[in-house]
N, C-alpha and C. Protein backbone atom coordinates (compact mmCIF):
# COMPACT_ATOMS: atom_id res chain seq x y z
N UNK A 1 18.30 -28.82 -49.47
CA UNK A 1 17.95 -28.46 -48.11
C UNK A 1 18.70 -29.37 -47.14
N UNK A 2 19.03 -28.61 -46.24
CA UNK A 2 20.03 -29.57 -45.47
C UNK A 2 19.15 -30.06 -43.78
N UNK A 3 19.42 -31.49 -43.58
CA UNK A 3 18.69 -32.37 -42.96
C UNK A 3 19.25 -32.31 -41.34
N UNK A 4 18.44 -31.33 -40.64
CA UNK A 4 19.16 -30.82 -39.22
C UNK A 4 18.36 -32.26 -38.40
N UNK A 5 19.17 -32.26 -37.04
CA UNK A 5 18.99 -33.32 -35.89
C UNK A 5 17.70 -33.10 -35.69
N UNK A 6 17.23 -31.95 -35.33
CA UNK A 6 15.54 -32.38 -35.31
C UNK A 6 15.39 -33.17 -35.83
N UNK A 7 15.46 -32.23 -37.66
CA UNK A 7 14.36 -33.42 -38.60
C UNK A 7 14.61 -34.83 -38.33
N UNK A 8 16.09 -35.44 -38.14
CA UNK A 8 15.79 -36.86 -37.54
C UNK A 8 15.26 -37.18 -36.37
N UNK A 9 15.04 -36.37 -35.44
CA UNK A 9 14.33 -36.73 -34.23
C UNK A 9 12.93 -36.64 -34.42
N UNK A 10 12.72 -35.83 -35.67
CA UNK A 10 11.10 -35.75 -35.60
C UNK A 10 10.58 -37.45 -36.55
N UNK A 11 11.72 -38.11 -37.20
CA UNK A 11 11.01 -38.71 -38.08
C UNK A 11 11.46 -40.34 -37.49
N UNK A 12 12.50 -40.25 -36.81
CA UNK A 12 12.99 -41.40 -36.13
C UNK A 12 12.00 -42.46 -35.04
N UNK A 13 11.94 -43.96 -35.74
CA UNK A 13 11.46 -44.64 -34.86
C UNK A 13 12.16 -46.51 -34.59
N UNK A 14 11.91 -46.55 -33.61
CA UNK A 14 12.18 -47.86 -33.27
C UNK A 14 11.68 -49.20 -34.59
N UNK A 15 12.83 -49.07 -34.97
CA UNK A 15 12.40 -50.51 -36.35
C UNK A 15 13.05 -51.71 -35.84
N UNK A 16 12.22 -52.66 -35.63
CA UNK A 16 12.59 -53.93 -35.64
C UNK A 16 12.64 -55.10 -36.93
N UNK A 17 11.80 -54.64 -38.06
CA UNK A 17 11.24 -55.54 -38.94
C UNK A 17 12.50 -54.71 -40.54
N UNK A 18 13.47 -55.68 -41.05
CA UNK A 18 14.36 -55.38 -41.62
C UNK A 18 14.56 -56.26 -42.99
N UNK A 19 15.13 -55.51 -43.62
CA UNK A 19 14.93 -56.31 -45.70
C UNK A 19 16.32 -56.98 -45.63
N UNK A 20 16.30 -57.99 -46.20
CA UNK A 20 17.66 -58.50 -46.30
C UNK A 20 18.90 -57.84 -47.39
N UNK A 21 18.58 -56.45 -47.28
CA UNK A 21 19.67 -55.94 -48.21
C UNK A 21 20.88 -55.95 -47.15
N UNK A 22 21.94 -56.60 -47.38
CA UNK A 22 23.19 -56.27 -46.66
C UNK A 22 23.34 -54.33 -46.65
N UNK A 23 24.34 -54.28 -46.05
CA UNK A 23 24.23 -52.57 -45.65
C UNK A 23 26.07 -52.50 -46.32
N UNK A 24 25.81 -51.45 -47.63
CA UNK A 24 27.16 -51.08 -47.69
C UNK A 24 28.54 -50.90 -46.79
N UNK A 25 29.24 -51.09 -46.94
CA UNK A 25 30.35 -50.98 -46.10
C UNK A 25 30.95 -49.88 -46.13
N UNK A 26 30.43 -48.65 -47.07
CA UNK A 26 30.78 -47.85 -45.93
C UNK A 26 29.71 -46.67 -45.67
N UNK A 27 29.12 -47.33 -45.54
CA UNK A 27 27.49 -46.83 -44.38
C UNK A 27 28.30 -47.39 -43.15
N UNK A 28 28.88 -49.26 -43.09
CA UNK A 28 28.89 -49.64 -41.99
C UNK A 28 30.11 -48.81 -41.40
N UNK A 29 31.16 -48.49 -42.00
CA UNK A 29 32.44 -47.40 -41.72
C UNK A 29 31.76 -45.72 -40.90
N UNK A 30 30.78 -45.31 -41.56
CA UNK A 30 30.37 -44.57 -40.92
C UNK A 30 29.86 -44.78 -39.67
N UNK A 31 28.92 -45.47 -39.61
CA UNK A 31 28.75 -45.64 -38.30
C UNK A 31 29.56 -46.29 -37.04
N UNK A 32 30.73 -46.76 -37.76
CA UNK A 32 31.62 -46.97 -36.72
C UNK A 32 32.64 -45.72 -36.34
N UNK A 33 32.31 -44.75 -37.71
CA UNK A 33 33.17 -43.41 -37.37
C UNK A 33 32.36 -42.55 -36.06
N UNK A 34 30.91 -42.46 -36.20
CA UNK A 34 29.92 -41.93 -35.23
C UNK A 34 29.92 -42.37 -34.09
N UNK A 35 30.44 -43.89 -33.82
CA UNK A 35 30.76 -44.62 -32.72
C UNK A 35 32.19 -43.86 -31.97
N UNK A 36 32.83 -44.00 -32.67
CA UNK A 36 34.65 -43.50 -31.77
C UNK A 36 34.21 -42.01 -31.61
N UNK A 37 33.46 -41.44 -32.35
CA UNK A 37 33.26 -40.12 -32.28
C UNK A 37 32.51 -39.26 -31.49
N UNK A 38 31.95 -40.51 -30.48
CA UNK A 38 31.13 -39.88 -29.39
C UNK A 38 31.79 -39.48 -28.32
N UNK A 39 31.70 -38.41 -27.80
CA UNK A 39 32.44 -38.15 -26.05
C UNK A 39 31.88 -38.70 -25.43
N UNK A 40 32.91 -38.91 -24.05
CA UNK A 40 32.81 -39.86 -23.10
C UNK A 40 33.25 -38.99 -22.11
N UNK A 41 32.93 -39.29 -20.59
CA UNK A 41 33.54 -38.65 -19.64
C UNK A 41 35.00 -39.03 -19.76
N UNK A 42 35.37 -37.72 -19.32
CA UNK A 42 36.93 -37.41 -19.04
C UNK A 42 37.52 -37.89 -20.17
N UNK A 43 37.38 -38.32 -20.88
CA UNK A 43 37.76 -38.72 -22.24
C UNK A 43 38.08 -40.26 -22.17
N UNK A 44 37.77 -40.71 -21.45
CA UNK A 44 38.24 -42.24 -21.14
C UNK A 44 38.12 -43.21 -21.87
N UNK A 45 37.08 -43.06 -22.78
CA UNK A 45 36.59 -43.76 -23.84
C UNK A 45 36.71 -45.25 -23.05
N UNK A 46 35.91 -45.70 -22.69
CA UNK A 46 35.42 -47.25 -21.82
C UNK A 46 35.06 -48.28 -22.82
N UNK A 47 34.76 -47.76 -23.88
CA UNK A 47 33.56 -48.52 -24.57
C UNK A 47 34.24 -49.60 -25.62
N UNK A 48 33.65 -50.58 -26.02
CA UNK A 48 34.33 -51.20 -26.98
C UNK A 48 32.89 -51.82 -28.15
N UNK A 49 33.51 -51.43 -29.49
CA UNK A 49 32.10 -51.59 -30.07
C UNK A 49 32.55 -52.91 -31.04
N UNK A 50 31.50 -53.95 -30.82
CA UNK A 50 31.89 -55.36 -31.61
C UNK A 50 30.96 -55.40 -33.06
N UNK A 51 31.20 -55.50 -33.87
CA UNK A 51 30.35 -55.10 -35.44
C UNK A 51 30.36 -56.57 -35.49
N UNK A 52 28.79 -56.77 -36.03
CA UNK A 52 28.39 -58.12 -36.01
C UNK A 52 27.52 -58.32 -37.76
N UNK A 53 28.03 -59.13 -38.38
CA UNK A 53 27.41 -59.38 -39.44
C UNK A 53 27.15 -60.90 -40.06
N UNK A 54 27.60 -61.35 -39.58
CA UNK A 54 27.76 -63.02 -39.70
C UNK A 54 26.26 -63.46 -39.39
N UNK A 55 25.09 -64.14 -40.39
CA UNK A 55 24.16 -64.15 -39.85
C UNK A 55 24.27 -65.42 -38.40
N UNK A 56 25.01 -65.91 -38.52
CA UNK A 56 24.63 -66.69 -37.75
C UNK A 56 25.09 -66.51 -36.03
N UNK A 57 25.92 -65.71 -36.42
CA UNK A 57 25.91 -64.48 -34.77
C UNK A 57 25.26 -63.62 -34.55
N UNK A 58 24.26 -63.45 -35.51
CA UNK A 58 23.27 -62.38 -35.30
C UNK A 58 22.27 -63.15 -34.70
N UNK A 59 21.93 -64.26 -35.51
CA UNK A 59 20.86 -64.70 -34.42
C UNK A 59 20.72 -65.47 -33.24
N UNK A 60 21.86 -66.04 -32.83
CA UNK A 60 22.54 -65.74 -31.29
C UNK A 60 22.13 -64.88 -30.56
N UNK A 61 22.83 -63.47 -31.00
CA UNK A 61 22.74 -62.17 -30.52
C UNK A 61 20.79 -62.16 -30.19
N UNK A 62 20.24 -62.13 -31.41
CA UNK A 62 18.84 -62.13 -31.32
C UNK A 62 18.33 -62.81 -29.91
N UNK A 63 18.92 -64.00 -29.59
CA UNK A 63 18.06 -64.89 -28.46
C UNK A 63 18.83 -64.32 -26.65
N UNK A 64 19.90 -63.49 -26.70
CA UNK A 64 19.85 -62.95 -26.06
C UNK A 64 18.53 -62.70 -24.32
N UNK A 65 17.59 -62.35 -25.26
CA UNK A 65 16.60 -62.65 -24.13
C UNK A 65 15.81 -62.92 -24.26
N UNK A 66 14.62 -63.19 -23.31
CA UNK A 66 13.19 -63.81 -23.56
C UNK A 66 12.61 -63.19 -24.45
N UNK A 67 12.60 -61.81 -24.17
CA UNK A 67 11.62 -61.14 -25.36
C UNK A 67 12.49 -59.64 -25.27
N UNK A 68 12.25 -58.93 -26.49
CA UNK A 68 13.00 -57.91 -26.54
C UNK A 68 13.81 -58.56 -27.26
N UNK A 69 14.66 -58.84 -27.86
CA UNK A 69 16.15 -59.17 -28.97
C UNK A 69 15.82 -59.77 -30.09
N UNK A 70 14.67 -60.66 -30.42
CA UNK A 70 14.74 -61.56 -31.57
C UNK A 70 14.81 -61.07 -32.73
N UNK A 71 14.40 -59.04 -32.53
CA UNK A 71 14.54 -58.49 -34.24
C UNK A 71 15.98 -58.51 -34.21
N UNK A 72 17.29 -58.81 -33.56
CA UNK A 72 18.57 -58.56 -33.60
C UNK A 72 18.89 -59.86 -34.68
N UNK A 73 18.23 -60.87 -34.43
CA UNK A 73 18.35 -62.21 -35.22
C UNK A 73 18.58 -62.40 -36.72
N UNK A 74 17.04 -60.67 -37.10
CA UNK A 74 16.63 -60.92 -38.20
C UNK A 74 17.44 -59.17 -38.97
N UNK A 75 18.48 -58.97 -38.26
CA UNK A 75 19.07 -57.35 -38.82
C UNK A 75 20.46 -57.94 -40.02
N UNK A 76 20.63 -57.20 -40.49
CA UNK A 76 21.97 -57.70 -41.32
C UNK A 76 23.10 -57.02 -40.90
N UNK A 77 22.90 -56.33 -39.48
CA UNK A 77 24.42 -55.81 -38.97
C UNK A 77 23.59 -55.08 -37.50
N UNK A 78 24.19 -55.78 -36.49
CA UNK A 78 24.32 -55.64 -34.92
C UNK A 78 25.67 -54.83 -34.63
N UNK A 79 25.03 -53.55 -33.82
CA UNK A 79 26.71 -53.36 -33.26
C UNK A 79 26.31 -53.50 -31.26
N UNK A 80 27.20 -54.01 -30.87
CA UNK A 80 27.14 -54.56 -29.18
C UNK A 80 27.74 -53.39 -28.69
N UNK A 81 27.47 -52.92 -27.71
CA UNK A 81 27.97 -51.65 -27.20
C UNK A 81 28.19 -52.09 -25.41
N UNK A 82 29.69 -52.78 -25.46
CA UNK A 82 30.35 -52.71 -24.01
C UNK A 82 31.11 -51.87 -23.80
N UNK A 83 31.82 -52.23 -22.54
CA UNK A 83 32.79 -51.42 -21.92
C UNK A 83 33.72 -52.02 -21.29
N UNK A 84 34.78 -51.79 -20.75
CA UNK A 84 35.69 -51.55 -20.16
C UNK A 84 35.55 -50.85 -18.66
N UNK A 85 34.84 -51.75 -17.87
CA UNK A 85 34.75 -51.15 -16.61
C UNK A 85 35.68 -50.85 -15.48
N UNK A 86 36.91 -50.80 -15.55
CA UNK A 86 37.82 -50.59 -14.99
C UNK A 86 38.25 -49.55 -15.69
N UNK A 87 37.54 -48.70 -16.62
CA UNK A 87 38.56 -47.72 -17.47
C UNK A 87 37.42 -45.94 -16.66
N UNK A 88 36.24 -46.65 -16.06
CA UNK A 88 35.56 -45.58 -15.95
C UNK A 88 33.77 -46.07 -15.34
N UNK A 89 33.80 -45.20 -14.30
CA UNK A 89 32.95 -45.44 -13.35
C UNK A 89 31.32 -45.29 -13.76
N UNK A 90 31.41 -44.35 -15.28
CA UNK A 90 30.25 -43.69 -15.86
C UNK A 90 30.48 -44.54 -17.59
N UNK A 91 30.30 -45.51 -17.67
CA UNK A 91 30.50 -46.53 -18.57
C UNK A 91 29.00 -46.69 -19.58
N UNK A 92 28.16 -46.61 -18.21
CA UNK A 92 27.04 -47.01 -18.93
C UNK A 92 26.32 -45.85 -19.85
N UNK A 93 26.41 -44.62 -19.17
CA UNK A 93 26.20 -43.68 -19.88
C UNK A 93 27.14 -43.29 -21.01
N UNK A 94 28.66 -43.57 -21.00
CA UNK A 94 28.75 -43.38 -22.68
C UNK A 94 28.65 -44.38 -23.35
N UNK A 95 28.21 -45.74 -23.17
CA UNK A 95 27.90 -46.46 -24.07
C UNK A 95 26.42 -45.89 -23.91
N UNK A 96 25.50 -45.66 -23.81
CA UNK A 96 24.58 -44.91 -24.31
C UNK A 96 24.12 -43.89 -24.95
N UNK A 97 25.21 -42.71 -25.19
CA UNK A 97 25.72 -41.69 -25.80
C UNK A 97 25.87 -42.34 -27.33
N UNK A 98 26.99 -43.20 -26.92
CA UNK A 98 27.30 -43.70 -28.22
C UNK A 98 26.82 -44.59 -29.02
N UNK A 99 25.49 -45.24 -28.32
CA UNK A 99 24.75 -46.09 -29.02
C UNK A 99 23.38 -45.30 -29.50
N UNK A 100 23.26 -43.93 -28.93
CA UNK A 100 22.05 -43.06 -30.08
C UNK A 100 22.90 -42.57 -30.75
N UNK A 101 23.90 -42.25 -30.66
CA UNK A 101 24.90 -41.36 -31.74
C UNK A 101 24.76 -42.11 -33.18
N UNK A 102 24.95 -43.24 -32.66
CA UNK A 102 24.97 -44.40 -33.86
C UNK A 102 23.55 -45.17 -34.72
N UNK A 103 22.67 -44.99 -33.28
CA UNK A 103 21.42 -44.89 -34.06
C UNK A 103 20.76 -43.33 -34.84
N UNK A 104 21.10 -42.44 -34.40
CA UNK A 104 21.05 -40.73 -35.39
C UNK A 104 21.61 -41.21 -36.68
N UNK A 105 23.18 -41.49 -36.47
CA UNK A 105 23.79 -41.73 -38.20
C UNK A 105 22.93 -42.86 -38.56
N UNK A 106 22.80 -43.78 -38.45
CA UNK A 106 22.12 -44.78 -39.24
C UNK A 106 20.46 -44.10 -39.78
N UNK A 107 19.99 -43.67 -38.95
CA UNK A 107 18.21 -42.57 -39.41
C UNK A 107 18.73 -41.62 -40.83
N UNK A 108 20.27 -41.00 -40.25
CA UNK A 108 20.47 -40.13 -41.02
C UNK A 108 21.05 -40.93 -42.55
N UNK A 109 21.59 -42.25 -42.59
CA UNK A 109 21.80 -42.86 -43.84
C UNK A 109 20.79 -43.90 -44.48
N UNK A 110 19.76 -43.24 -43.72
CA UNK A 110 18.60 -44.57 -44.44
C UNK A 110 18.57 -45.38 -44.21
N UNK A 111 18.99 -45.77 -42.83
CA UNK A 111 19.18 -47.07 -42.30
C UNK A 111 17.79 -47.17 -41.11
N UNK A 112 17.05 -48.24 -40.67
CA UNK A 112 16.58 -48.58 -39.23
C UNK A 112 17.36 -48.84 -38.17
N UNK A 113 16.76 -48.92 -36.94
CA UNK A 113 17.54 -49.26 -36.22
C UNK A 113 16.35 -49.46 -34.91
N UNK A 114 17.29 -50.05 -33.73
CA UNK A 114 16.55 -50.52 -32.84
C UNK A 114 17.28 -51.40 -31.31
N UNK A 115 17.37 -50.86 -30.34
CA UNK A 115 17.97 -50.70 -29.22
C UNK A 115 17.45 -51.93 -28.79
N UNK A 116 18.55 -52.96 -28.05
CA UNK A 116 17.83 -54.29 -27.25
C UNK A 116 19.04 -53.83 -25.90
N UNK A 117 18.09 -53.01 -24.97
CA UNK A 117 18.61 -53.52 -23.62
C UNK A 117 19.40 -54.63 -23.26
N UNK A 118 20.52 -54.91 -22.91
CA UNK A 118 21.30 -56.10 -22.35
C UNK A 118 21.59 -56.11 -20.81
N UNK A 119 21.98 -54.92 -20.50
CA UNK A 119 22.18 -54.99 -18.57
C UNK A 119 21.26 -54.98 -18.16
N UNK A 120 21.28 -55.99 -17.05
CA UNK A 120 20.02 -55.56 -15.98
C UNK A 120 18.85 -56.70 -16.64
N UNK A 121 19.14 -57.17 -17.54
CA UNK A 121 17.53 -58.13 -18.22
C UNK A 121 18.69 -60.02 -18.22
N UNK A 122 17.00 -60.64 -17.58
CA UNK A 122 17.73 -61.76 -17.94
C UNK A 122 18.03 -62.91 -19.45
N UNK A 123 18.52 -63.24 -19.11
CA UNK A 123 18.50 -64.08 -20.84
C UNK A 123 17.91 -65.30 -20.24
N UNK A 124 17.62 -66.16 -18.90
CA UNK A 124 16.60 -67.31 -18.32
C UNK A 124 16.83 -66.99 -16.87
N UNK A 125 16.24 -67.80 -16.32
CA UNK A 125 16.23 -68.05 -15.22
C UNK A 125 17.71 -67.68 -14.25
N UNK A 126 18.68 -68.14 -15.13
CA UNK A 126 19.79 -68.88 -14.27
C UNK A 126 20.64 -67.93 -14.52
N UNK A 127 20.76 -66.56 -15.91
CA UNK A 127 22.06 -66.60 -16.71
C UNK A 127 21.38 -65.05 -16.75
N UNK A 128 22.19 -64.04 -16.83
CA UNK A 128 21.75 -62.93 -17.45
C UNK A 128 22.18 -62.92 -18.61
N UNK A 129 21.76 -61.81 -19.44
CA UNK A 129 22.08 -61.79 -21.17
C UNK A 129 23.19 -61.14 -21.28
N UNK A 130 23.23 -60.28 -20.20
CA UNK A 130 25.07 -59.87 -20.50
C UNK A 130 26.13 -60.97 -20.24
N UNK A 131 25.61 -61.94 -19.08
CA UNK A 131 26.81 -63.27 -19.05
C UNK A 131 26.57 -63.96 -20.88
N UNK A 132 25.63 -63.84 -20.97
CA UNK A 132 25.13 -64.74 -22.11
C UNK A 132 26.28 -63.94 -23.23
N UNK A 133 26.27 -63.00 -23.58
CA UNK A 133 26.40 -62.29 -24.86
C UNK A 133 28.25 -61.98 -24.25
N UNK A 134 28.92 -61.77 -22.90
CA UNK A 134 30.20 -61.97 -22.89
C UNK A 134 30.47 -63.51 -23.21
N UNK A 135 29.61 -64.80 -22.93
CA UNK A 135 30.66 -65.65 -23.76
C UNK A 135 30.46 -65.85 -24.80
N UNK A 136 29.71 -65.51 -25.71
CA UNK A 136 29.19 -65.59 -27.24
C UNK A 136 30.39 -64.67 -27.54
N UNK A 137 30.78 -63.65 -27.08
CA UNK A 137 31.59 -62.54 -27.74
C UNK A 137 33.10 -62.80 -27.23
N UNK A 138 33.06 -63.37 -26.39
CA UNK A 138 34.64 -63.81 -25.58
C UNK A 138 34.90 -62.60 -24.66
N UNK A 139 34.38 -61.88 -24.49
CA UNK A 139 34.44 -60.61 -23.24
C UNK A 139 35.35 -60.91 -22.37
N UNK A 140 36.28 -60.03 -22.50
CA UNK A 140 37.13 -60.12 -20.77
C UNK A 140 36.42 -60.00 -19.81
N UNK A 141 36.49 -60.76 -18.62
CA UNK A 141 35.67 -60.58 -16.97
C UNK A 141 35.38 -58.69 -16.72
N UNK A 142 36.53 -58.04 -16.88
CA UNK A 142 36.53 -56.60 -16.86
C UNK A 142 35.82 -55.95 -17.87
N UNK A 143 35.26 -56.56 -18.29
CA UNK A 143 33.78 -55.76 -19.66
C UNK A 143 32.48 -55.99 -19.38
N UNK A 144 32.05 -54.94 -19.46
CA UNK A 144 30.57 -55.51 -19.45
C UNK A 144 29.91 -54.84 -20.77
N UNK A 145 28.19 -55.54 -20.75
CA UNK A 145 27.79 -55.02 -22.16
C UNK A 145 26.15 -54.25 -21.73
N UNK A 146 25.93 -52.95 -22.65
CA UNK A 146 25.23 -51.97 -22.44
C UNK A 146 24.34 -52.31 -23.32
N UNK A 147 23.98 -52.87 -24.38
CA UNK A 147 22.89 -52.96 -25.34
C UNK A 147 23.51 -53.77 -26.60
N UNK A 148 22.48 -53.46 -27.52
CA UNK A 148 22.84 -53.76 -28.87
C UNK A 148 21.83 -53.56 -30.03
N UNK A 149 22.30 -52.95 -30.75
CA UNK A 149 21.76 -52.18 -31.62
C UNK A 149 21.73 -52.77 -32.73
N UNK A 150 20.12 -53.22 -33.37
CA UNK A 150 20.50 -53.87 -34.32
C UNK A 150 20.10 -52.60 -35.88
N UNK A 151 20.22 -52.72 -37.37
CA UNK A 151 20.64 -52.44 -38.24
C UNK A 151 20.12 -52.41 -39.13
N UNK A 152 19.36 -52.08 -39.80
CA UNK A 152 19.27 -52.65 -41.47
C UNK A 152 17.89 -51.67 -42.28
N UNK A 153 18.03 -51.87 -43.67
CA UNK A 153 17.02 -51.19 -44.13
C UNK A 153 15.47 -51.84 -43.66
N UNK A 154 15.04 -50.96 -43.73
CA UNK A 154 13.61 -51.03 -42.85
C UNK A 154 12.47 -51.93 -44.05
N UNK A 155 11.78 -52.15 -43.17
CA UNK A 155 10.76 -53.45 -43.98
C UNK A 155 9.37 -52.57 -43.41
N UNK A 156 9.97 -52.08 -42.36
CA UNK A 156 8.22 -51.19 -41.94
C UNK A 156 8.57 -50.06 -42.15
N UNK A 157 7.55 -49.18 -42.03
CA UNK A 157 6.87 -48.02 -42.13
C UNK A 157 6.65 -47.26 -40.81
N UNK A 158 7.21 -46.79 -39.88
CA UNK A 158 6.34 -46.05 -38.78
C UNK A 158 6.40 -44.51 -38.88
N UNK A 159 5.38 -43.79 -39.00
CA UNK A 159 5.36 -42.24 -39.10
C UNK A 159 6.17 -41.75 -37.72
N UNK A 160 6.72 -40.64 -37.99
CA UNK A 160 7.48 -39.96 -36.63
C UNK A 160 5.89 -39.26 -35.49
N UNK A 161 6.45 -39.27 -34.29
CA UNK A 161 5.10 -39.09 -33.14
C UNK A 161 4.99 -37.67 -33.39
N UNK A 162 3.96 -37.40 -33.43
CA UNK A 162 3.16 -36.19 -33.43
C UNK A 162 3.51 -35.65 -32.44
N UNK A 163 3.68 -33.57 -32.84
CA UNK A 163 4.08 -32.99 -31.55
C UNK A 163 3.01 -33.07 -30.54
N UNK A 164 2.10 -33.14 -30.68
CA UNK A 164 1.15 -33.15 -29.54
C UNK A 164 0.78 -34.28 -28.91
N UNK A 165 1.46 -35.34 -28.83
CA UNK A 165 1.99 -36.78 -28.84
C UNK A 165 2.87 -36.78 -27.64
N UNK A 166 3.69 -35.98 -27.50
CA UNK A 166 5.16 -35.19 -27.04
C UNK A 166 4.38 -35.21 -25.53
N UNK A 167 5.51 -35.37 -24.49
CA UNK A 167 5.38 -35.46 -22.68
C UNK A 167 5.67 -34.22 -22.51
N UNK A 168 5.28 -32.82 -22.89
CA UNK A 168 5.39 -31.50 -22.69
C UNK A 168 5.04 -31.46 -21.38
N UNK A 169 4.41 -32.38 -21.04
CA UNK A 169 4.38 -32.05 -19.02
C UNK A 169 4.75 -32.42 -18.26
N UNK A 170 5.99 -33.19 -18.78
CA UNK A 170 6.89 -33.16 -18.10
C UNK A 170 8.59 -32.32 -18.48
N UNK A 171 8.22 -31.25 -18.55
CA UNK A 171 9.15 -30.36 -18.66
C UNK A 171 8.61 -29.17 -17.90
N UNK A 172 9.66 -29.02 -16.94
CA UNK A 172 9.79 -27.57 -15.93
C UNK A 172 10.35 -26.58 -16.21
N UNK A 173 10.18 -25.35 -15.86
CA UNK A 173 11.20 -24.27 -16.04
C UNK A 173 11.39 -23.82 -14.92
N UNK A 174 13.09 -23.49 -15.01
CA UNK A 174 13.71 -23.21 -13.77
C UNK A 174 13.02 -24.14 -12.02
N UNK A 175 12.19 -24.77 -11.83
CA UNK A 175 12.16 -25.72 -11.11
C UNK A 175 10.94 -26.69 -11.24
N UNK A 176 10.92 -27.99 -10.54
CA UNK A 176 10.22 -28.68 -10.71
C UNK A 176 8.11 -28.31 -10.34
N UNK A 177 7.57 -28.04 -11.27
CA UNK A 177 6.11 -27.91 -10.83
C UNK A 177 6.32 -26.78 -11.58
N UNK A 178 6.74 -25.84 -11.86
CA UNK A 178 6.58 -24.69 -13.06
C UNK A 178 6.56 -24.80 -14.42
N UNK A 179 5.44 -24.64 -15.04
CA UNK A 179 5.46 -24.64 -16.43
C UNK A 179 5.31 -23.63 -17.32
N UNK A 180 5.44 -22.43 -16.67
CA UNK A 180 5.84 -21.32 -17.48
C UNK A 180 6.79 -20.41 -17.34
């Protein structure tokens, strides 16, 4: 039986808690194929994806911010999802494209996975986590970074949300306030 995008949308959840099995290499090839393989406006491709496996840049990556990143610490493969902001004005949205694209293939190879916001959040007081994570990564001034996705076989268990679970009210037809 063949395993359509629903069924991963119905069974897909946010894993933070991960087994220390390293992740084949080419699981990790795939998902860097799912990465280049996402469209982007105008085709511009902005994005630049940094594959992180070194534990000890992972848990770097992990401290990123106050709260929100530390399961990145404990994944056995981070991928950072920047850009190239001089290549395209709508940056943030295909590094977001391309960072569920990449979390779908990973659901779809038996992998967890789990999104840590980076723009817009601080890493302290003084520093945001995207300054933080361009000099950890050596980022050109002209890059910025959209998230980071951390990786690995799952250590938890979470059942997929029930359809009746589902924000069905917030969906309109043909305009806003119609629901039939």
């Amino acid at each position: 039986m063949t395993t359509t995008l629903l069924d991963l949308l119905r069974k897909r959840r946010s894993i933070r808690q991960f087994t220390k099995q390293a992740i084949e290499s080419e699981k990790i090839d795939a998902l860097i194929e799912a990465a280049v393989r996402t469209p982007t406006s105008r085709g511009n491709n902005p994005w630049e994806f940094i594959i992180v496996t070194d534990p000890e840049m992972l848990e770097l990556l992990g401290k990123a911010k106050v709260h929100g990143s530390g399961f990145v610490g404990k994944a056995p493969l981070a991928i950072v999802f920047a850009a190239d902001t001089t290549k395209s004005d709508v940056w943030t949205e295909d590094c977001s494209i391309a960072a569920m694209m990449v979390q779908m293939t990973a659901e779809e190879l038996g992998l967890g996975s789990c999104w840590a916001q980076i723009r817009l959040r601080p890493h302290n007081e003084k520093y945001s986590a995207e300054d933080y994570i361009k000099e950890l990564l050596a980022l050109p001034a002209s890059h910025a970074v959209e998230c980071v996705v951390g990786i690995g076989y799952a250590a938890e268990e979470k059942p997929g949300h029930p359809a009746e679970a589902l924000p069905f009210d917030q969906v309109h037809r043909e305009k806003y306030g119609r629901k039939e």
